[in-house]
C-alpha atoms as a PDB file:
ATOM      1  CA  UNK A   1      80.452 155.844-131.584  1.00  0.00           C
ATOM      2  CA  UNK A   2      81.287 152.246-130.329  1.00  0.00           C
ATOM      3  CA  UNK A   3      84.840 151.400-131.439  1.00  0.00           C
ATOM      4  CA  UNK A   4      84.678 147.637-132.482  1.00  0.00           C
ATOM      5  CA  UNK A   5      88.075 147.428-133.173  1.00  0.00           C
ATOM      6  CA  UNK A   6      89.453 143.963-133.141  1.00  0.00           C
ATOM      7  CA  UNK A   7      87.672 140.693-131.542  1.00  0.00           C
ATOM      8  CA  UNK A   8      89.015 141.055-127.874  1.00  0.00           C
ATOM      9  CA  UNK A   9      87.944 143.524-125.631  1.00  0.00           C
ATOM     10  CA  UNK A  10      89.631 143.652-122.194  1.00  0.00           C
ATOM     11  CA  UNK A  11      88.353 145.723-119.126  1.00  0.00           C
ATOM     12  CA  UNK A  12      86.404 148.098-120.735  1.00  0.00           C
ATOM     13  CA  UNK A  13      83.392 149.989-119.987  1.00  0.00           C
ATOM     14  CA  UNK A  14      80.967 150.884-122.560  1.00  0.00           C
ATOM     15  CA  UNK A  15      78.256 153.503-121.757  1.00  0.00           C
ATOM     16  CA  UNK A  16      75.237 154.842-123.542  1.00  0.00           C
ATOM     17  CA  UNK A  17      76.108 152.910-126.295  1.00  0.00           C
ATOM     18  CA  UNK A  18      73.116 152.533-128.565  1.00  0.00           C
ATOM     19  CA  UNK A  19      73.208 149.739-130.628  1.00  0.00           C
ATOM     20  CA  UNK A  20      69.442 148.969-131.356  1.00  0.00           C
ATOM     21  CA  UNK A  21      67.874 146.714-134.127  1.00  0.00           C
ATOM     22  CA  UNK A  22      71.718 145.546-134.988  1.00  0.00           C
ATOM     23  CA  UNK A  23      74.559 142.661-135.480  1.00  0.00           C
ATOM     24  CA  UNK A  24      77.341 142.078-133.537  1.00  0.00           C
ATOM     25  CA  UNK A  25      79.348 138.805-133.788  1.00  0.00           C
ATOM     26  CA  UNK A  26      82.303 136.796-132.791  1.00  0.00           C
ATOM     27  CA  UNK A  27      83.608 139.216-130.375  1.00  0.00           C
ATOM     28  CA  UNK A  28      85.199 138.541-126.556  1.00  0.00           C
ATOM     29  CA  UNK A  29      84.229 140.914-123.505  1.00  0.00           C
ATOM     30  CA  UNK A  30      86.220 139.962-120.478  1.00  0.00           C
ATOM     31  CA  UNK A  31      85.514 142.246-117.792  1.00  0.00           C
ATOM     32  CA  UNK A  32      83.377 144.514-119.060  1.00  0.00           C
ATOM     33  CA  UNK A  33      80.962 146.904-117.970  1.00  0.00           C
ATOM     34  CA  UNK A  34      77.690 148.203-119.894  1.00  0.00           C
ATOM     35  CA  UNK A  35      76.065 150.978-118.414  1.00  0.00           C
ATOM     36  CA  UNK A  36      73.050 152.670-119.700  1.00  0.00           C
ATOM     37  CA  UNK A  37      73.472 150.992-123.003  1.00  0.00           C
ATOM     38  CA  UNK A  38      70.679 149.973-125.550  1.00  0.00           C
ATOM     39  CA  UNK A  39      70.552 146.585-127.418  1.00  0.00           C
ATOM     40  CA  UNK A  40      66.934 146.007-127.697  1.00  0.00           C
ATOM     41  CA  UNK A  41      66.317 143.913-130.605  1.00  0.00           C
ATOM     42  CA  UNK A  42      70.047 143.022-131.429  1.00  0.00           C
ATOM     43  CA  UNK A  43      71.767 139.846-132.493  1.00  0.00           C
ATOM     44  CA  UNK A  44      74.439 139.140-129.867  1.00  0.00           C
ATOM     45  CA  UNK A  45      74.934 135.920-131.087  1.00  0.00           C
ATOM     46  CA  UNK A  46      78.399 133.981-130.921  1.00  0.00           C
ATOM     47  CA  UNK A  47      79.946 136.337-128.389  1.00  0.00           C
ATOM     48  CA  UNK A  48      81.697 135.598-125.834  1.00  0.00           C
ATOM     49  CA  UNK A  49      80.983 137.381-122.111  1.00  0.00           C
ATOM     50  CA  UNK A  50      83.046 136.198-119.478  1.00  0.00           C
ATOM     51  CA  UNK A  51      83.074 138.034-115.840  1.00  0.00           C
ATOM     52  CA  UNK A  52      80.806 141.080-117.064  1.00  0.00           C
ATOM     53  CA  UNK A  53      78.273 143.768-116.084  1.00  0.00           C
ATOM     54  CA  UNK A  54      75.047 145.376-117.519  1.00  0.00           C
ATOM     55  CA  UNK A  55      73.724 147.688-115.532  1.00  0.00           C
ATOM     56  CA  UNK A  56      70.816 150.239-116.674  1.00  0.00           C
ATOM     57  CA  UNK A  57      70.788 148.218-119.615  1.00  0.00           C
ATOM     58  CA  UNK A  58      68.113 147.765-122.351  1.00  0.00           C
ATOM     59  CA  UNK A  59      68.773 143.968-123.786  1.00  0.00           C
ATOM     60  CA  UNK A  60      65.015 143.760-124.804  1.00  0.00           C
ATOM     61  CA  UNK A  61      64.367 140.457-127.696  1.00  0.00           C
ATOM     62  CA  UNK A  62      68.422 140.040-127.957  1.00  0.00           C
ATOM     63  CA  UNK A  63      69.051 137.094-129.736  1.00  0.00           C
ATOM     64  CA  UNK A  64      71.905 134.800-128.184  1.00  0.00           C
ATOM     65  CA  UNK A  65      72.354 132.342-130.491  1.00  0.00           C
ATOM     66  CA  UNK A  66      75.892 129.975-129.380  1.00  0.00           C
ATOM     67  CA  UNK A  67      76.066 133.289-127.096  1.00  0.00           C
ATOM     68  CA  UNK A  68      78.396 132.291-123.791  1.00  0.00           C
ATOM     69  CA  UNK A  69      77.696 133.850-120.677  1.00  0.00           C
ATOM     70  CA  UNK A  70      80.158 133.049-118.227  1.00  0.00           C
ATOM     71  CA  UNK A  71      79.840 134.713-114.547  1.00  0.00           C
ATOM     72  CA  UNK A  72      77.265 137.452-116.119  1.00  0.00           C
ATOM     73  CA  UNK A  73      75.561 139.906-114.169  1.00  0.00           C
ATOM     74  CA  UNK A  74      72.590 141.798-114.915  1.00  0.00           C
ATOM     75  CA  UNK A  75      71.918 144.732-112.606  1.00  0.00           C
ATOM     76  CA  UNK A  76      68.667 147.468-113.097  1.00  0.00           C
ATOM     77  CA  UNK A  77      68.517 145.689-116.443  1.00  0.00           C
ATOM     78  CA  UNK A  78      65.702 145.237-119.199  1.00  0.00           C
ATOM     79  CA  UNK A  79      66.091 141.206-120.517  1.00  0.00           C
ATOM     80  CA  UNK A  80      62.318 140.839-121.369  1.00  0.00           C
ATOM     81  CA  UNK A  81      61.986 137.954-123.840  1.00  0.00           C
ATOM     82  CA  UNK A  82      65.415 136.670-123.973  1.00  0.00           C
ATOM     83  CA  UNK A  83      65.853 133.416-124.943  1.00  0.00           C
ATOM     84  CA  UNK A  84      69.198 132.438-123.358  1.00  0.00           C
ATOM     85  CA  UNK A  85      68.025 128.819-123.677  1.00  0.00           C
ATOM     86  CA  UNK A  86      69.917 129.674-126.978  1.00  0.00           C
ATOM     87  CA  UNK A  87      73.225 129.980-125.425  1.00  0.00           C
ATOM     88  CA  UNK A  88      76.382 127.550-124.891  1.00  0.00           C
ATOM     89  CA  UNK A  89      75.737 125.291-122.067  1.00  0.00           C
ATOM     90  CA  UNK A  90      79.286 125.622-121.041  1.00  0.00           C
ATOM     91  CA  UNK A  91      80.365 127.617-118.191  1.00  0.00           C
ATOM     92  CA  UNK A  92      77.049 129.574-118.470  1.00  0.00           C
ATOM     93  CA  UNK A  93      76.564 131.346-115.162  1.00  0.00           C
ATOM     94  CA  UNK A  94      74.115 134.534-115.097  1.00  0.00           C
ATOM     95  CA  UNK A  95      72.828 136.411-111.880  1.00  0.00           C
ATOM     96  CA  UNK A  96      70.097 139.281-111.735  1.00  0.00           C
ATOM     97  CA  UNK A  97      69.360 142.052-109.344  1.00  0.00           C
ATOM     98  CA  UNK A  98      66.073 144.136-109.809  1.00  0.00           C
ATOM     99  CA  UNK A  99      65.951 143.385-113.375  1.00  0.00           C
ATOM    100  CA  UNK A 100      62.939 142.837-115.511  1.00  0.00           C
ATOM    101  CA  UNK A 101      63.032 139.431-117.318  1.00  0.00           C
ATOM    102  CA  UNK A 102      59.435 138.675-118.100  1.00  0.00           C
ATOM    103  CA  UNK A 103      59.052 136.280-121.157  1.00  0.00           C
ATOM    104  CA  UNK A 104      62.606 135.409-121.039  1.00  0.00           C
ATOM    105  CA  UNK A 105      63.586 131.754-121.462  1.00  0.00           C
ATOM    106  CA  UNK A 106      65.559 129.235-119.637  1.00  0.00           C
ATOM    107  CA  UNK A 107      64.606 126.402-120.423  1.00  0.00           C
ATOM    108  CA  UNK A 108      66.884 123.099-119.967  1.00  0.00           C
ATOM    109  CA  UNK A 109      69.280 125.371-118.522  1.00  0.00           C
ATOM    110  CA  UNK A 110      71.639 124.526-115.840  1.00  0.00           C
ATOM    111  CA  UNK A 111      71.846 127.174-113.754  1.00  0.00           C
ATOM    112  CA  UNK A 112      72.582 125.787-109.665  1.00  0.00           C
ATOM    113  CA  UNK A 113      72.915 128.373-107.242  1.00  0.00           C
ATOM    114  CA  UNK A 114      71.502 131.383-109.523  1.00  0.00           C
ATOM    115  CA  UNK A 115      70.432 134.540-108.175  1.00  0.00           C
ATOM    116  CA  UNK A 116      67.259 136.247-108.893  1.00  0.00           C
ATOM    117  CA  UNK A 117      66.859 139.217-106.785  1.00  0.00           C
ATOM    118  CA  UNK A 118      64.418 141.425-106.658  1.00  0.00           C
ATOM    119  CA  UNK A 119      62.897 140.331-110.586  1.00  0.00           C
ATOM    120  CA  UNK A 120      59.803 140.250-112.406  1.00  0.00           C
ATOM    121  CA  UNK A 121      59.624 136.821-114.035  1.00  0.00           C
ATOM    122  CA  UNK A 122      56.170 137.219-115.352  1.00  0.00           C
ATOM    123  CA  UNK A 123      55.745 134.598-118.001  1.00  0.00           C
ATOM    124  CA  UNK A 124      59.065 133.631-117.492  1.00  0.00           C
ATOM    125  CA  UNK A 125      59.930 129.957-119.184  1.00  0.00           C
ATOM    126  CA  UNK A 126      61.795 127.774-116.160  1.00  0.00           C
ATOM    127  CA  UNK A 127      60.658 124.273-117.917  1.00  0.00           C
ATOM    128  CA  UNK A 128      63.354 121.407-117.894  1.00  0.00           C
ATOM    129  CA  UNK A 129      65.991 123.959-115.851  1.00  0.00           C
ATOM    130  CA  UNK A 130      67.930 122.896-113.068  1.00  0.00           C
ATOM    131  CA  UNK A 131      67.804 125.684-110.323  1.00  0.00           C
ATOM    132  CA  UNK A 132      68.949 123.405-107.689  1.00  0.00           C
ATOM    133  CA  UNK A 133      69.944 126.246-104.521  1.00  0.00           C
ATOM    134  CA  UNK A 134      68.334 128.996-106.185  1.00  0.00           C
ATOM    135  CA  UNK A 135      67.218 132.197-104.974  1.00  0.00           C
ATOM    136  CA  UNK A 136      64.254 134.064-105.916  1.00  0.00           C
ATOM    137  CA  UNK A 137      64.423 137.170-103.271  1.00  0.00           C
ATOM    138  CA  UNK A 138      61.450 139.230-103.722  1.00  0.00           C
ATOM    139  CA  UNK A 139      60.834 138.095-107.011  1.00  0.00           C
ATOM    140  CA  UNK A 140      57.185 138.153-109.107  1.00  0.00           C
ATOM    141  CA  UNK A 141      56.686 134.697-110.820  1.00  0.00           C
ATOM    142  CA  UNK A 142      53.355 135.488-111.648  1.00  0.00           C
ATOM    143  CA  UNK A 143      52.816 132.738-115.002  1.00  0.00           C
ATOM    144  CA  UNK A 144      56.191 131.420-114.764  1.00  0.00           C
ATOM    145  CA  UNK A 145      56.244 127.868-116.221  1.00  0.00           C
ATOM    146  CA  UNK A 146      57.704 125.048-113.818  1.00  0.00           C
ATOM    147  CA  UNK A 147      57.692 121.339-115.413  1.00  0.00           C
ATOM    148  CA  UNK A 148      60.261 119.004-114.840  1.00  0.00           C
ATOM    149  CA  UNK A 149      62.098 121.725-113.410  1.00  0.00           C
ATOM    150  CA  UNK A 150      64.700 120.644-110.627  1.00  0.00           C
ATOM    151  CA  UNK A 151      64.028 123.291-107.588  1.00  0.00           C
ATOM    152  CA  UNK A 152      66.052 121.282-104.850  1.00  0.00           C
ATOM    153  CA  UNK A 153      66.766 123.571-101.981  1.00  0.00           C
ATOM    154  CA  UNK A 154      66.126 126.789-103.804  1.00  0.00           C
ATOM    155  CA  UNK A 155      64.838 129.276-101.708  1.00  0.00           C
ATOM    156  CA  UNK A 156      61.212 130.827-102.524  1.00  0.00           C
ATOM    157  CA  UNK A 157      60.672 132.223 -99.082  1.00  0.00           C
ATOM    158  CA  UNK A 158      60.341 136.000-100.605  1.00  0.00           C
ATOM    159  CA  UNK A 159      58.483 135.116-103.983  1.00  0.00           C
ATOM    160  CA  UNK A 160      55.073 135.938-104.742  1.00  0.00           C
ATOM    161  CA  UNK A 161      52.259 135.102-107.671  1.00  0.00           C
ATOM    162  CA  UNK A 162      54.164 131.376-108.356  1.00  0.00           C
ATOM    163  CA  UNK A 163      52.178 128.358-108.982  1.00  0.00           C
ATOM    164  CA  UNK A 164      54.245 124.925-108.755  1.00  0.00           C
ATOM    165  CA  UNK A 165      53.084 121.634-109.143  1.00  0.00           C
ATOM    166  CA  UNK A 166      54.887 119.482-106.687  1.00  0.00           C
ATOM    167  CA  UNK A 167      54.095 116.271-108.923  1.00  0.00           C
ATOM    168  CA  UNK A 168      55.654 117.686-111.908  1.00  0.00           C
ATOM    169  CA  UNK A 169      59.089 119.210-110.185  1.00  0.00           C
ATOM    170  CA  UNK A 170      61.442 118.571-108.103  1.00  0.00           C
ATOM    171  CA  UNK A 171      61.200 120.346-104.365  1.00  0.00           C
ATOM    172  CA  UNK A 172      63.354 118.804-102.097  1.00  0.00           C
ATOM    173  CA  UNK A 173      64.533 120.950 -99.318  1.00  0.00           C
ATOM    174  CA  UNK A 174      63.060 123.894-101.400  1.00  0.00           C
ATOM    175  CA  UNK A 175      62.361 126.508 -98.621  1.00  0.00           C
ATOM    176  CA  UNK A 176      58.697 128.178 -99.099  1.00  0.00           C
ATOM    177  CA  UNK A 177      57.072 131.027 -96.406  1.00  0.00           C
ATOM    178  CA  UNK A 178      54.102 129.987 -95.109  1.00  0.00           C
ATOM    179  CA  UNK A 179      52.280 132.794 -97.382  1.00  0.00           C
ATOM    180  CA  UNK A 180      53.894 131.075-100.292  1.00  0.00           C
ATOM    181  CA  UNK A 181      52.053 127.342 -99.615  1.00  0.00           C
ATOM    182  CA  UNK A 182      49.088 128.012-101.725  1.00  0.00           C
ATOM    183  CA  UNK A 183      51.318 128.523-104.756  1.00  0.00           C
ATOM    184  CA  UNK A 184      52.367 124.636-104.601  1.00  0.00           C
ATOM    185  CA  UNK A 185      48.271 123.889-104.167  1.00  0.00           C
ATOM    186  CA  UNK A 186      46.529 125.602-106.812  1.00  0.00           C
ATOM    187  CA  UNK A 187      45.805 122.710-108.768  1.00  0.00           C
ATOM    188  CA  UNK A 188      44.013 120.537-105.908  1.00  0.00           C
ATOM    189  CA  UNK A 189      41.295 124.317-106.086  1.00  0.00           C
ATOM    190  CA  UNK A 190      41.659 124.892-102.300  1.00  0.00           C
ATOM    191  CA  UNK A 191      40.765 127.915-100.207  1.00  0.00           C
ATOM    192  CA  UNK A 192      43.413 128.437 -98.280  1.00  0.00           C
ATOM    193  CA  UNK A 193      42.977 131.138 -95.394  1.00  0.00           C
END
């Protein structure tokens, strides 16, 4: 069972912890470490996350709510429909390596220099964000909404199945392959060979 003693918890790691369909609330993780653990469908909100890890974990429809996120990083992970739009602007910084975050939402987020590694974004919500030097390393952004989206310098040259409009976001300096060019041109109905 998950002892959720007290509202601090220091340098712990938590594993197969499953905690599905349930509340947890006004807590503080500080270097923590969730491995194999299962949240799907729980209300995280009002906790606090600072300098912590989930890897192999299930965080499925968790609702974030005033959630903060500070230097967070999701690794192997399940975030599919998470709305961490939701969360505290403040000091939220989030990075993800070959985790599934299709439907998720981050909108009107700022979130400069973020990692995406290795993701599936399908359907992923990017409206209004500012992902000025962002990465998106072999990432599938197949139905991913950009609009009004700041993409300065962020780095596409691995991503596949994106379509951007370049009048409706910002691109300066953003680095695209070659491949990647008919992604920014879908709505002038090219054929590009």
């Amino acid at each position: 069972m998950w002892n959720m003693e007290g509202t601090l918890h220091q340098n712990k790691t938590f594993e197969k912890i499953i905690f599905t369909e349930k509340e947890l609330r006004n807590r503080e993780f500080e270097e923590c470490t969730f491995i194999s653990c299962d949240f799907l469908n729980s209300n995280l909100s009002g906790n606090t996350f600072t300098d912590c890890t989930f890897i192999s974990t299930n965080l499925t429809m968790v609702k974030l709510q005033g959630t903060s996120l500070k230097n967070v990083h999701f690794k192997e992970s399940k975030v599919m429909g998470v709305d961490f739009s939701k969360c505290k602007d403040f000091l939220f910084s989030v990075s993800f390596d070959n985790c599934m975050a299709d439907y998720a939402s981050f909108a009107a987020k700022k979130m400069v220099k973020t990692k995406f590694i290795n993701c599936s974004l399908k359907g992923t919500q990017l409206a209004g964000t500012d992902l000025t030097s962002a990465r998106f390393d072999h990432c599938n952004l197949d139905s991913a909404v950009f609009n009004k989206t700041i993409l300065n310098g962020a780095d596409f040259t691995t991503a596949y199945n994106f379509t951007i409009d370049p009048e409706m976001n910002s691109l300066k300096k953003a680095k695209f392959s070659m491949g990647g060019l008919s992604g920014l041109l879908n709505k002038y109905d090219l054929l590009i060979e």
